[in-house]
PDB file of N, CA and C in Angstrom:
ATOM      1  N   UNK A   1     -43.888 -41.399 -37.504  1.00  0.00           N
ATOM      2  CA  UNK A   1     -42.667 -41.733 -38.219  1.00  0.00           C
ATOM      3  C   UNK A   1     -43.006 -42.338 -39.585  1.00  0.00           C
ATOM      4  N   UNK A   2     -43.780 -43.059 -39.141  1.00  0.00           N
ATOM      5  CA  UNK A   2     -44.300 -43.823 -40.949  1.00  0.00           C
ATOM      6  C   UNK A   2     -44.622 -42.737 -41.616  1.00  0.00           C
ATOM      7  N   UNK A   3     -45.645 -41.795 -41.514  1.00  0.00           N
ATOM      8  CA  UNK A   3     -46.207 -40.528 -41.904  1.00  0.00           C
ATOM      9  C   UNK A   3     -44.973 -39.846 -42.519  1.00  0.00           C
ATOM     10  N   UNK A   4     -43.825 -39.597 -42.224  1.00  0.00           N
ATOM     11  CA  UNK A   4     -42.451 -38.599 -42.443  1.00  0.00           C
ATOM     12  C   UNK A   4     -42.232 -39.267 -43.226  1.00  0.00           C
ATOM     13  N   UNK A   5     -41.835 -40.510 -43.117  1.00  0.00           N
ATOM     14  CA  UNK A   5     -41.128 -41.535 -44.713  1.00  0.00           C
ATOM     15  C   UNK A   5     -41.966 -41.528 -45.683  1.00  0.00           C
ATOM     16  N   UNK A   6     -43.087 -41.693 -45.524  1.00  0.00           N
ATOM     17  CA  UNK A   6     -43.970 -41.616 -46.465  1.00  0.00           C
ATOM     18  C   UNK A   6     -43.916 -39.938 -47.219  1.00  0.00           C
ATOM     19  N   UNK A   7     -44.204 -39.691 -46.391  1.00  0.00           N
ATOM     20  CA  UNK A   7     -43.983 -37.655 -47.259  1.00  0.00           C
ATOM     21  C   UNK A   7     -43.035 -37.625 -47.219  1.00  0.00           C
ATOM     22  N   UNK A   8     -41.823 -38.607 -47.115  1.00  0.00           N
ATOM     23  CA  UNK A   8     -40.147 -38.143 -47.749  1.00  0.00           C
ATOM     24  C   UNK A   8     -40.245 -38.852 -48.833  1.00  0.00           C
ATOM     25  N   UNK A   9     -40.884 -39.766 -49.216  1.00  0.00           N
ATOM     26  CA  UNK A   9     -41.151 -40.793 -50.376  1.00  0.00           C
ATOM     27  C   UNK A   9     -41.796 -39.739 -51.382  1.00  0.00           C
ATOM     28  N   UNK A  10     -42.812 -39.133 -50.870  1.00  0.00           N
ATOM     29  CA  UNK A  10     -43.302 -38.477 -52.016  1.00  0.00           C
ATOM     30  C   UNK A  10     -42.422 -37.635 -52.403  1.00  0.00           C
ATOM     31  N   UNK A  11     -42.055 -36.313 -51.404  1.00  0.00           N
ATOM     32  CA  UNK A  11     -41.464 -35.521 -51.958  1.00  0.00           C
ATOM     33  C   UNK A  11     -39.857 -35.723 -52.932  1.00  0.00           C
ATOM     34  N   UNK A  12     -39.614 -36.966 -52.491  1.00  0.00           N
ATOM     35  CA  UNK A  12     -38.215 -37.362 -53.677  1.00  0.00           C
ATOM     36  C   UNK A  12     -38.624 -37.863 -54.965  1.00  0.00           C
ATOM     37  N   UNK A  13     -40.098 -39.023 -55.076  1.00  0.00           N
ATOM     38  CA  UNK A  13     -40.353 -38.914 -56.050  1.00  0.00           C
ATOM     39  C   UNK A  13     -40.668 -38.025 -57.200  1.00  0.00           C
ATOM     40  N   UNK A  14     -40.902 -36.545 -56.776  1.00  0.00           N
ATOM     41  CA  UNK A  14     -41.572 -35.575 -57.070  1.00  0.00           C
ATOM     42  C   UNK A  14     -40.543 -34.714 -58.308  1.00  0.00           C
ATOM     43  N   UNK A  15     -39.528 -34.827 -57.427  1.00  0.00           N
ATOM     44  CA  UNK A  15     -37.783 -34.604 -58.442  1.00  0.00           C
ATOM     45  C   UNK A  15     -37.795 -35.455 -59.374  1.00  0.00           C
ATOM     46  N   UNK A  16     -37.491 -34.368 -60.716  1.00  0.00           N
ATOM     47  CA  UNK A  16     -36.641 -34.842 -61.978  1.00  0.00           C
ATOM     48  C   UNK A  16     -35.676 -36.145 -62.171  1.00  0.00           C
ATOM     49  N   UNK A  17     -35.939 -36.905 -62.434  1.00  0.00           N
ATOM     50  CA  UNK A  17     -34.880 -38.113 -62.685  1.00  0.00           C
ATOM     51  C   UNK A  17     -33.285 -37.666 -62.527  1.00  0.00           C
ATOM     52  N   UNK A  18     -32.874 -36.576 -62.914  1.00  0.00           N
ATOM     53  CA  UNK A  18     -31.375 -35.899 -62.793  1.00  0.00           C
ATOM     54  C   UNK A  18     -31.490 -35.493 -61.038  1.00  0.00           C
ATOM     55  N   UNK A  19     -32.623 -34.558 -61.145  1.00  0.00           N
ATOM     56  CA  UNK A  19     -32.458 -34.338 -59.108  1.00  0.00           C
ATOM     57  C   UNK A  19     -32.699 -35.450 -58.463  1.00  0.00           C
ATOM     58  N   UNK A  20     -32.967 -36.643 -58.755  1.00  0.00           N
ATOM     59  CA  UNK A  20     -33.274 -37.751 -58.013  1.00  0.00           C
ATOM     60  C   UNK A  20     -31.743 -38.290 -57.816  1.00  0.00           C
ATOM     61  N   UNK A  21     -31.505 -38.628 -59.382  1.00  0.00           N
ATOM     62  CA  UNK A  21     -29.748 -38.968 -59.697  1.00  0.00           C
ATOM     63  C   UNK A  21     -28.762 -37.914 -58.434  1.00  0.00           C
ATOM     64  N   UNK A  22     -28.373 -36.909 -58.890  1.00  0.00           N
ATOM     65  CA  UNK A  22     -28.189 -35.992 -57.685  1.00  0.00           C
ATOM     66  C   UNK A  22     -28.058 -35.899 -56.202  1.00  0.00           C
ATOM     67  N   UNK A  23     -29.379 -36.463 -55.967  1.00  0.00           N
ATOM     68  CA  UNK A  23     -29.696 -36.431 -54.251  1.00  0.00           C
ATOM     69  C   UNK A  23     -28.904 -37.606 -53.972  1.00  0.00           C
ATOM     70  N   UNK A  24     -28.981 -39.108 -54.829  1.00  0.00           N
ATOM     71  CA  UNK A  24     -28.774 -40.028 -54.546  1.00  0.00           C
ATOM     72  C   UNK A  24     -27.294 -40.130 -54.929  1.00  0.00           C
ATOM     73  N   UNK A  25     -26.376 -39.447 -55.349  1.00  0.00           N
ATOM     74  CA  UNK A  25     -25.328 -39.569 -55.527  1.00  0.00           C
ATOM     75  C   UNK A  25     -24.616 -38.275 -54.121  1.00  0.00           C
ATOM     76  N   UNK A  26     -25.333 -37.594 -53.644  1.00  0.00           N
ATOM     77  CA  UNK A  26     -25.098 -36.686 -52.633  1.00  0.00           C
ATOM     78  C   UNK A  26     -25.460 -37.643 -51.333  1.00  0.00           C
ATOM     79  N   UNK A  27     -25.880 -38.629 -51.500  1.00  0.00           N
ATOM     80  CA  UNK A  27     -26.302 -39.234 -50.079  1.00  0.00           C
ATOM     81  C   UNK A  27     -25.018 -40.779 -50.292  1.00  0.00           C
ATOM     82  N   UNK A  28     -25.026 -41.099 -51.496  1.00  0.00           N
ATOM     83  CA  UNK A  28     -23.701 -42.090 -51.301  1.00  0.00           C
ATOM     84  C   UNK A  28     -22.466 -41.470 -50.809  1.00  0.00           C
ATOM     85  N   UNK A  29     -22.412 -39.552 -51.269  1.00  0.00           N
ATOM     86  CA  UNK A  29     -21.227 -39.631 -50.548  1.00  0.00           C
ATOM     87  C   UNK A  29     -20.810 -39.188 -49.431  1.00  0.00           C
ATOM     88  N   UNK A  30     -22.073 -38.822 -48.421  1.00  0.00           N
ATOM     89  CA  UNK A  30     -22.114 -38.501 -47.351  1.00  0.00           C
ATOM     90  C   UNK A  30     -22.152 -39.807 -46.569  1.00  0.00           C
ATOM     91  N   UNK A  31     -22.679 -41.064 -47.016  1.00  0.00           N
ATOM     92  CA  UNK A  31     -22.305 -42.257 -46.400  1.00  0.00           C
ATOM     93  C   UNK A  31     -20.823 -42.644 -46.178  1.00  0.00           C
ATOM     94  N   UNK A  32     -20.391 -42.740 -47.782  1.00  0.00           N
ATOM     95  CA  UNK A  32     -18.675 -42.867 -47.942  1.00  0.00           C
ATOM     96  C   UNK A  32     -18.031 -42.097 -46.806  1.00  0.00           C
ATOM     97  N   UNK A  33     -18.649 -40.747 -46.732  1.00  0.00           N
ATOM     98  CA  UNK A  33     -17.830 -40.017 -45.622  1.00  0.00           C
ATOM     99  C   UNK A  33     -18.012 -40.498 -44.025  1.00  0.00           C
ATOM    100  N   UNK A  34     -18.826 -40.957 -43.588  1.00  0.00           N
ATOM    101  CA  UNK A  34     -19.494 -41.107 -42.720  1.00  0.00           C
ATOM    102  C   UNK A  34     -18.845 -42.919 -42.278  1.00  0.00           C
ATOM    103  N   UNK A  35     -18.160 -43.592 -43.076  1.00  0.00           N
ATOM    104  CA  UNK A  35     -17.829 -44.501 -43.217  1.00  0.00           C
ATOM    105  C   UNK A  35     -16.327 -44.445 -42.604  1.00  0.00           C
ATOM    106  N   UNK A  36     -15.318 -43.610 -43.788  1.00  0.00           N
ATOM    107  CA  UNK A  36     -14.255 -43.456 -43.378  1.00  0.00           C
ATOM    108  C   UNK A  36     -13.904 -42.386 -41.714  1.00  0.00           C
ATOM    109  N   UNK A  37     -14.895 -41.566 -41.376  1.00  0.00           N
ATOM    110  CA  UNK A  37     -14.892 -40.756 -40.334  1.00  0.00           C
ATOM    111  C   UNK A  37     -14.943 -42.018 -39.606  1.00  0.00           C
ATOM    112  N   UNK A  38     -15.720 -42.959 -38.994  1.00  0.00           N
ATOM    113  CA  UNK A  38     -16.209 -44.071 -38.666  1.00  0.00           C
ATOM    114  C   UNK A  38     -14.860 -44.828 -38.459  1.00  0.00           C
ATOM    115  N   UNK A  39     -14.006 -45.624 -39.424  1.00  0.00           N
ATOM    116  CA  UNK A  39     -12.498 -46.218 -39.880  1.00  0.00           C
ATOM    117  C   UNK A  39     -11.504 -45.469 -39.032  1.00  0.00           C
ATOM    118  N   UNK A  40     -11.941 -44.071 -38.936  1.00  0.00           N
ATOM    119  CA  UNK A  40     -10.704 -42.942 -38.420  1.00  0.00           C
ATOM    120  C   UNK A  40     -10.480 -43.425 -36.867  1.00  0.00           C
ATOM    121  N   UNK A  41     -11.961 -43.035 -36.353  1.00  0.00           N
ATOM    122  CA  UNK A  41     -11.878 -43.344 -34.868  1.00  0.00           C
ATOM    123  C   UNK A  41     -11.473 -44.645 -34.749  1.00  0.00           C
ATOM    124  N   UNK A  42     -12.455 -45.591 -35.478  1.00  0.00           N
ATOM    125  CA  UNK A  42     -11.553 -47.158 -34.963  1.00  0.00           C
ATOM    126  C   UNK A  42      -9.945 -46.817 -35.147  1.00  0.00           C
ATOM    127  N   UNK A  43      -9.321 -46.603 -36.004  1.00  0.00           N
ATOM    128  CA  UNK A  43      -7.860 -46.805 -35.747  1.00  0.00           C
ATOM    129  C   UNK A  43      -7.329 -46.103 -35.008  1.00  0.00           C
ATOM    130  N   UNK A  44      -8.289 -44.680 -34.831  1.00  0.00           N
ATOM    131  CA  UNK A  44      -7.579 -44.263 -33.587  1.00  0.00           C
ATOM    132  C   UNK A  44      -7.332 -44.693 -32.076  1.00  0.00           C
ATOM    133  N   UNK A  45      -8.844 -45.606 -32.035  1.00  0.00           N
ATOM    134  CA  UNK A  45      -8.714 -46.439 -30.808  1.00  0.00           C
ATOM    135  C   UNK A  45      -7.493 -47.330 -30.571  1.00  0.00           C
ATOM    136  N   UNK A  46      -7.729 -47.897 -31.872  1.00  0.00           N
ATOM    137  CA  UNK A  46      -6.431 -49.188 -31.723  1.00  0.00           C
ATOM    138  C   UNK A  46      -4.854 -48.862 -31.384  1.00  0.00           C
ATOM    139  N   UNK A  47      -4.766 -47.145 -32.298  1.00  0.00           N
ATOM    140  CA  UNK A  47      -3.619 -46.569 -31.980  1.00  0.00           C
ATOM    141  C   UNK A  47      -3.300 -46.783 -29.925  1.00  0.00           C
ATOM    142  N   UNK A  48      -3.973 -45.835 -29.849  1.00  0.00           N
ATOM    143  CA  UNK A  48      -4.106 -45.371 -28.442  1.00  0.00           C
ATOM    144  C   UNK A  48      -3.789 -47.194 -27.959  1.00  0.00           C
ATOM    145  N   UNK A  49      -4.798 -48.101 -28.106  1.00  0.00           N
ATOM    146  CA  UNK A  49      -4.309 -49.661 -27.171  1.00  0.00           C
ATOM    147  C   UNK A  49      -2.954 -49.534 -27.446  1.00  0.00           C
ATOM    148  N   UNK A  50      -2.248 -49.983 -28.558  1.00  0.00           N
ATOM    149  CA  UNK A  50      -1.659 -50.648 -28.740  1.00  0.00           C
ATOM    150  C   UNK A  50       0.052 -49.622 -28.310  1.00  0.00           C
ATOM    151  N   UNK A  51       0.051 -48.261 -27.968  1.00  0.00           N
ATOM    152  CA  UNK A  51       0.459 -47.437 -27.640  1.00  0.00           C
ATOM    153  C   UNK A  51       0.317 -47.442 -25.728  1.00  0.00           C
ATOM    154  N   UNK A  52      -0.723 -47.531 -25.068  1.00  0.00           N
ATOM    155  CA  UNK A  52      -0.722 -48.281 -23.467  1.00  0.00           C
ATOM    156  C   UNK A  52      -0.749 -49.680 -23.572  1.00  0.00           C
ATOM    157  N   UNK A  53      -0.207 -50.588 -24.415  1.00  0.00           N
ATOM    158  CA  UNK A  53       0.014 -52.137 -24.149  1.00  0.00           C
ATOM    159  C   UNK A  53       1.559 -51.984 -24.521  1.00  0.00           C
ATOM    160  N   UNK A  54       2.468 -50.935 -24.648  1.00  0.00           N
ATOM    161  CA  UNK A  54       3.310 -50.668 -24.901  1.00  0.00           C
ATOM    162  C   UNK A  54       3.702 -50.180 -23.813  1.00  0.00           C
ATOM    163  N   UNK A  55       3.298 -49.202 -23.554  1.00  0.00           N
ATOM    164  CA  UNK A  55       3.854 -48.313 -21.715  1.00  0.00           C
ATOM    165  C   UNK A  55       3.723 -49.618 -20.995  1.00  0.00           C
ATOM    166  N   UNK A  56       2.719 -50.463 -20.919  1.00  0.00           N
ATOM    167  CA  UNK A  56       2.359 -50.993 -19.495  1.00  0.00           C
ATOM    168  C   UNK A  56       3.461 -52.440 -20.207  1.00  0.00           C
ATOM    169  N   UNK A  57       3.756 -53.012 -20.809  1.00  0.00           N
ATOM    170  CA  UNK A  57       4.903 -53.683 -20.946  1.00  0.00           C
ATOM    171  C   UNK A  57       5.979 -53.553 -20.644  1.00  0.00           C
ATOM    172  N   UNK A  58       6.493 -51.736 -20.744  1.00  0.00           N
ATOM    173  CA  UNK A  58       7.559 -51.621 -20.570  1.00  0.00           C
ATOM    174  C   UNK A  58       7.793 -51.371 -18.991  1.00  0.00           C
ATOM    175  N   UNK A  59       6.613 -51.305 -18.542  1.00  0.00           N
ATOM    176  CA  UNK A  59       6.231 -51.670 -16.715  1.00  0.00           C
ATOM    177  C   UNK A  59       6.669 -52.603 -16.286  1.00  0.00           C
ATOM    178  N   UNK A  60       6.580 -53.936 -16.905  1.00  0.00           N
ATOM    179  CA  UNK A  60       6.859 -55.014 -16.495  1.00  0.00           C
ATOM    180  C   UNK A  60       5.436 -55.889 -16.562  1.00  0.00           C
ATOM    181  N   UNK A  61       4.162 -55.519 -16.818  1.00  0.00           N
ATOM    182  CA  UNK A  61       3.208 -56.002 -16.420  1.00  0.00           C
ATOM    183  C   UNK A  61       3.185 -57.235 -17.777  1.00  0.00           C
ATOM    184  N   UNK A  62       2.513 -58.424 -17.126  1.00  0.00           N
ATOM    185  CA  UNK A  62       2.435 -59.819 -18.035  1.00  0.00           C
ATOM    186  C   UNK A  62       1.915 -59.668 -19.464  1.00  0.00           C
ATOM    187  N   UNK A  63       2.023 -60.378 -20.238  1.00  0.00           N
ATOM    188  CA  UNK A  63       1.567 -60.254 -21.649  1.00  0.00           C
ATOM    189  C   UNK A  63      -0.433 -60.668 -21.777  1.00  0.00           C
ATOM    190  N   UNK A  64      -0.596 -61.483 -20.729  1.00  0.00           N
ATOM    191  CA  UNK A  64      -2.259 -61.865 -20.460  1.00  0.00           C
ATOM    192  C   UNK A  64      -2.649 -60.001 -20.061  1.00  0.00           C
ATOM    193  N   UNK A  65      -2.245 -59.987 -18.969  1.00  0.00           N
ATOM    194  CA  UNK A  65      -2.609 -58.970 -17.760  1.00  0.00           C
ATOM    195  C   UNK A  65      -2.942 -57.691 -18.946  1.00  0.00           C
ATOM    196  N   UNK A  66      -1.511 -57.335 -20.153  1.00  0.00           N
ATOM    197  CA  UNK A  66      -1.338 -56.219 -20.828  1.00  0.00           C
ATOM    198  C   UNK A  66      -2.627 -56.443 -21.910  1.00  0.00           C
ATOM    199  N   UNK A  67      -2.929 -57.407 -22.511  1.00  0.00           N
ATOM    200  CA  UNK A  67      -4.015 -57.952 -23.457  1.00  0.00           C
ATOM    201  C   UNK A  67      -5.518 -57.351 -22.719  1.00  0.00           C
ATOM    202  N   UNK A  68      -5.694 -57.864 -21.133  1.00  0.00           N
ATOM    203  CA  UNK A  68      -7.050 -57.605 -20.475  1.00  0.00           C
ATOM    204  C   UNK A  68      -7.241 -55.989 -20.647  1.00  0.00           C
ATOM    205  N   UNK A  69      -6.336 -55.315 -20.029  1.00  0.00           N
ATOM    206  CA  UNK A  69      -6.280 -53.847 -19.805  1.00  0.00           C
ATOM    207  C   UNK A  69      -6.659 -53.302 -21.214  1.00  0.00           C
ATOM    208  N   UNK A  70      -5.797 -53.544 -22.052  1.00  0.00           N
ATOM    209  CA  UNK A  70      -5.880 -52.815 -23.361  1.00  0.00           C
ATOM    210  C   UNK A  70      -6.990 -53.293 -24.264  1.00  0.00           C
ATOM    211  N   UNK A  71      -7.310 -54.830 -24.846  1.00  0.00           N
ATOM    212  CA  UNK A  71      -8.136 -54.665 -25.139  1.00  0.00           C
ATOM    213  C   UNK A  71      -8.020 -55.683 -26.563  1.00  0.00           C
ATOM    214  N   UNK A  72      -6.683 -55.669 -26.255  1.00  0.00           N
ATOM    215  CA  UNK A  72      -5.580 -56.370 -27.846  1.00  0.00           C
ATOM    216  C   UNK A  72      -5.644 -57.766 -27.628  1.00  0.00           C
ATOM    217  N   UNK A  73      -5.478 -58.526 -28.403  1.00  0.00           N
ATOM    218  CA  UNK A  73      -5.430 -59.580 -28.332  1.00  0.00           C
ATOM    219  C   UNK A  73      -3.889 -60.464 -27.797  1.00  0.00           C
ATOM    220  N   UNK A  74      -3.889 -61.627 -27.403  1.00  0.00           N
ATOM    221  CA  UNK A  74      -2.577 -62.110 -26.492  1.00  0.00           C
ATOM    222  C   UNK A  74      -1.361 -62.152 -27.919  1.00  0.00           C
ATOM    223  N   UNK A  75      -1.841 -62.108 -28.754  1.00  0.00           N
ATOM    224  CA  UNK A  75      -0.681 -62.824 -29.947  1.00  0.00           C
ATOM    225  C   UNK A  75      -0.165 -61.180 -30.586  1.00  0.00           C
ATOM    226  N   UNK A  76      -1.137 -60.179 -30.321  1.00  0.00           N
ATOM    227  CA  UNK A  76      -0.845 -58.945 -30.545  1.00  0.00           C
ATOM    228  C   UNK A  76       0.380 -58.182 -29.836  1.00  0.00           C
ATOM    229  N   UNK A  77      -0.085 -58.521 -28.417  1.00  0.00           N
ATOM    230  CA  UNK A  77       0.532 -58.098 -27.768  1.00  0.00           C
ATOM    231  C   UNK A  77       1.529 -59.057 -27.530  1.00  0.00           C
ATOM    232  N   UNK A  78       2.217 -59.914 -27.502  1.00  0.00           N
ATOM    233  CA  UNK A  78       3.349 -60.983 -27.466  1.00  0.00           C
ATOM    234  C   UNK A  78       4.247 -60.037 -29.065  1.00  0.00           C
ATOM    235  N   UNK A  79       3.407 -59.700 -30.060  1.00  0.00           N
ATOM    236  CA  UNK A  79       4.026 -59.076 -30.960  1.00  0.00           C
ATOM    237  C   UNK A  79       4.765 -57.764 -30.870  1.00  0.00           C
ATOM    238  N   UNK A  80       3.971 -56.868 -29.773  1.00  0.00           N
ATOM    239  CA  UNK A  80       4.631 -55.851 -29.522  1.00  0.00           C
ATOM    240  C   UNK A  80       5.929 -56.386 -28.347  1.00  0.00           C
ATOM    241  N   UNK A  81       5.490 -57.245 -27.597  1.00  0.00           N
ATOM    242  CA  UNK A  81       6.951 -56.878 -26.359  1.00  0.00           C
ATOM    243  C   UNK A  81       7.827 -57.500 -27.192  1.00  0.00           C
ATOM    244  N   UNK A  82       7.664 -58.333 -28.517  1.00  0.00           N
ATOM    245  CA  UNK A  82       9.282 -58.725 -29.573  1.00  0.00           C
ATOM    246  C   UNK A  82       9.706 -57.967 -30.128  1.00  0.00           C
ATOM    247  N   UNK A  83       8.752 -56.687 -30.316  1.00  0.00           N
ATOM    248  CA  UNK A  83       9.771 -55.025 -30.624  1.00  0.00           C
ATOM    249  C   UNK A  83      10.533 -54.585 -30.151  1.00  0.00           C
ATOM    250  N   UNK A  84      10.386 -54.836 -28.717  1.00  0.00           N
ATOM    251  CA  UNK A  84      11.244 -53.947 -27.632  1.00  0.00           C
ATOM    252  C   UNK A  84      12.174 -54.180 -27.581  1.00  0.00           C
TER     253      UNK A  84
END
């Protein structure tokens, strides 16, 4: 593994100051992407809780009990059953 970084070291040094510029502006934005893909799923998770701390409220089940299951916090969920 050291061996690979090292011959990835060389071979980037090896590029033109513009292909260096380049690579390194092609790898910030595959991070950026890789970031918000990343953001997507978290909110999709949270969607999904806060969407079954909703069903299981409208169950009847306690505001502690709905917090354990889902995953939300007690003041979160005290926020959703004042929607209803």
């Amino acid at each position: 593994k050291t061996f690979e970084k090292a011959y990835q070291q060389l071979e980037y040094n090896s590029y033109i100051p513009s292909e260096r510029k380049a690579i390194d502006e092609a790898i910030d934005a595959l991070s950026t992407r890789k970031g918000e893909i990343n953001q997507a799923r978290i909110d999709g998770r949270i969607e999904k809780a806060v969407e079954a701390a909703i069903n299981a409220l409208s169950l009847g089940l306690s505001v502690d009990m709905v917090a354990k299951i889902s995953g939300l916090i007690d003041d979160d969920v005290r926020g959703l059953s004042n929607k209803e």
